[in-house]
Protein backbone atom coordinates (compact mmCIF):
# COMPACT_ATOMS: atom_id res chain seq x y z
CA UNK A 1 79.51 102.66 77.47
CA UNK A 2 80.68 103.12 80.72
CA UNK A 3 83.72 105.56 81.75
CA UNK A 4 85.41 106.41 84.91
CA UNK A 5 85.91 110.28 85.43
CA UNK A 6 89.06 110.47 88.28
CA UNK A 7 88.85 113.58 90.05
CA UNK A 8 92.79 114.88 90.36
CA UNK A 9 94.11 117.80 92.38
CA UNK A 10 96.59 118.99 94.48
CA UNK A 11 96.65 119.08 98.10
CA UNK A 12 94.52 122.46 97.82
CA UNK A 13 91.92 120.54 96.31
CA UNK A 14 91.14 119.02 99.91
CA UNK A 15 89.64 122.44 101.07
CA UNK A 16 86.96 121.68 98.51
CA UNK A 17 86.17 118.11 100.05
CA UNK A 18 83.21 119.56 101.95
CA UNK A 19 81.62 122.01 99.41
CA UNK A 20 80.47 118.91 97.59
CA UNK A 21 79.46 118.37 94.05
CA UNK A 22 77.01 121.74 94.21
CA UNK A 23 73.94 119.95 92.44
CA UNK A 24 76.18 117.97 90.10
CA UNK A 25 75.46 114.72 91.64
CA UNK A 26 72.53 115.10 91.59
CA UNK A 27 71.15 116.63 87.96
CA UNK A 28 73.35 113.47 86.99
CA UNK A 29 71.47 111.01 89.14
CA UNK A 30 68.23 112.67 87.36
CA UNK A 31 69.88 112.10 84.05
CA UNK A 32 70.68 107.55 84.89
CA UNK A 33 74.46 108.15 84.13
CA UNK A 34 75.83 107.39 87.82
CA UNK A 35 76.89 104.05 88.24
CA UNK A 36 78.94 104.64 91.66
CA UNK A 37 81.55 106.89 93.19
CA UNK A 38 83.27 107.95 96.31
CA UNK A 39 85.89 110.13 97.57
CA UNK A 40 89.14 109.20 98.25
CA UNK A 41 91.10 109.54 101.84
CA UNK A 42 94.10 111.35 101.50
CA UNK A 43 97.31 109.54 99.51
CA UNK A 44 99.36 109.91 103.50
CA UNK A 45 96.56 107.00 104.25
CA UNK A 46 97.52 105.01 100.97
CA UNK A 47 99.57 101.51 100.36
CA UNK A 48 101.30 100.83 97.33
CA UNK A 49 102.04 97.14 96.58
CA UNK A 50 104.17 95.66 94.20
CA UNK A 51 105.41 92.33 93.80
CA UNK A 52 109.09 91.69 92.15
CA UNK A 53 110.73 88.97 91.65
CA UNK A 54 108.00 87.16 94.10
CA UNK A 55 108.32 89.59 96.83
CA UNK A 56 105.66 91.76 98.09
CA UNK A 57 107.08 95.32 98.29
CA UNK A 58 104.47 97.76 100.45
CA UNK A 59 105.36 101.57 100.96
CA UNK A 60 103.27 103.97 102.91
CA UNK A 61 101.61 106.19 100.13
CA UNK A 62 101.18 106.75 97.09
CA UNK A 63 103.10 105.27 94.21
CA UNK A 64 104.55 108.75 92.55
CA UNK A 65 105.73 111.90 94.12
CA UNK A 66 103.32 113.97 92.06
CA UNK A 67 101.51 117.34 92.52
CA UNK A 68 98.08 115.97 91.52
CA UNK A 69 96.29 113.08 93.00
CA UNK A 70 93.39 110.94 92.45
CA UNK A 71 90.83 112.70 95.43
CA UNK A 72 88.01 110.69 94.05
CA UNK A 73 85.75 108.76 91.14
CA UNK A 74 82.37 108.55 89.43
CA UNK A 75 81.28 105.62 87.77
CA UNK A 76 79.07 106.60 84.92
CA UNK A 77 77.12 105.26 81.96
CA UNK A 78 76.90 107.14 78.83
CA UNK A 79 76.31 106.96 75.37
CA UNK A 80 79.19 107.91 73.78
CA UNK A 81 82.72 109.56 74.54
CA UNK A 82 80.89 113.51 74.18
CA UNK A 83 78.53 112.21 76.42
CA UNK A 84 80.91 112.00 78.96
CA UNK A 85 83.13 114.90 78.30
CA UNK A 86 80.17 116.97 78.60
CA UNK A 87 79.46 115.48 82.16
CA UNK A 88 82.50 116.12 83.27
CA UNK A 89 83.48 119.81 82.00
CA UNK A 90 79.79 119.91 84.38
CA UNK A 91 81.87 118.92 87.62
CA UNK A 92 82.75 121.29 90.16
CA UNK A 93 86.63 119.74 90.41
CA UNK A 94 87.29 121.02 87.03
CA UNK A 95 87.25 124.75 88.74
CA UNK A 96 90.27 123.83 90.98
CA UNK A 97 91.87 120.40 89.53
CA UNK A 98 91.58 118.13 86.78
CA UNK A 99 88.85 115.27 85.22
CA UNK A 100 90.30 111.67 83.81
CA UNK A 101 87.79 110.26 81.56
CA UNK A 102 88.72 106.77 80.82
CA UNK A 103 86.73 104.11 78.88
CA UNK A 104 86.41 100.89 80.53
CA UNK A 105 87.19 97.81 78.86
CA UNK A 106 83.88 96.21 78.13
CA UNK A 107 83.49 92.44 78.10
């Protein structure tokens, strides 16, 4: 099953940008489970579109005022739900911010 682990923080979390993943990446490339993943450019950079009542509505960043936001994502394939729990409590980010894990629907 495949799950997408969103890497959440607040703006303090973009000191970390450049320590990197600290091995993590790759002991997980070792183990198959990456599927993809990037960092994210800061939500000032972001567009938000909606579209209501068949208008397009853009504002400059992100969608929420919020205190955490999504700095990044990794893709990965595991075989079960504690699979990927235990891959990310392994992630640096969980020392300064917070790990989604969400399933993907699966055709």
């Amino acid at each position: 099953m495949q799950y997408m682990l969103m890497i959440c923080g607040d703006e303090s979390a973009a000191e970390h940008a450049e320590d990197g993943c600290g091995g993590w990446s790759e002991e997980m490339a070792a183990r198959g489970v990456i599927r993809g993943g990037a960092g994210l450019r800061p939500p000032k950079e972001a567009t938000t579109v909606r579209v209501r009542d068949g208008r397009t509505l853009l504002t400059d960043g992100p969608f929420a005022e919020t205190k955490e936001q999504i700095g990044g994502f990794c893709l990965i394939e595991c075989a079960d739900l504690d699979e990927a729990l235990e891959i990310a409590a392994k992630h640096p980010a969980v020392g300064y911010g917070t790990i989604e894990v969400r399933p993907l629907y699966q055709p």
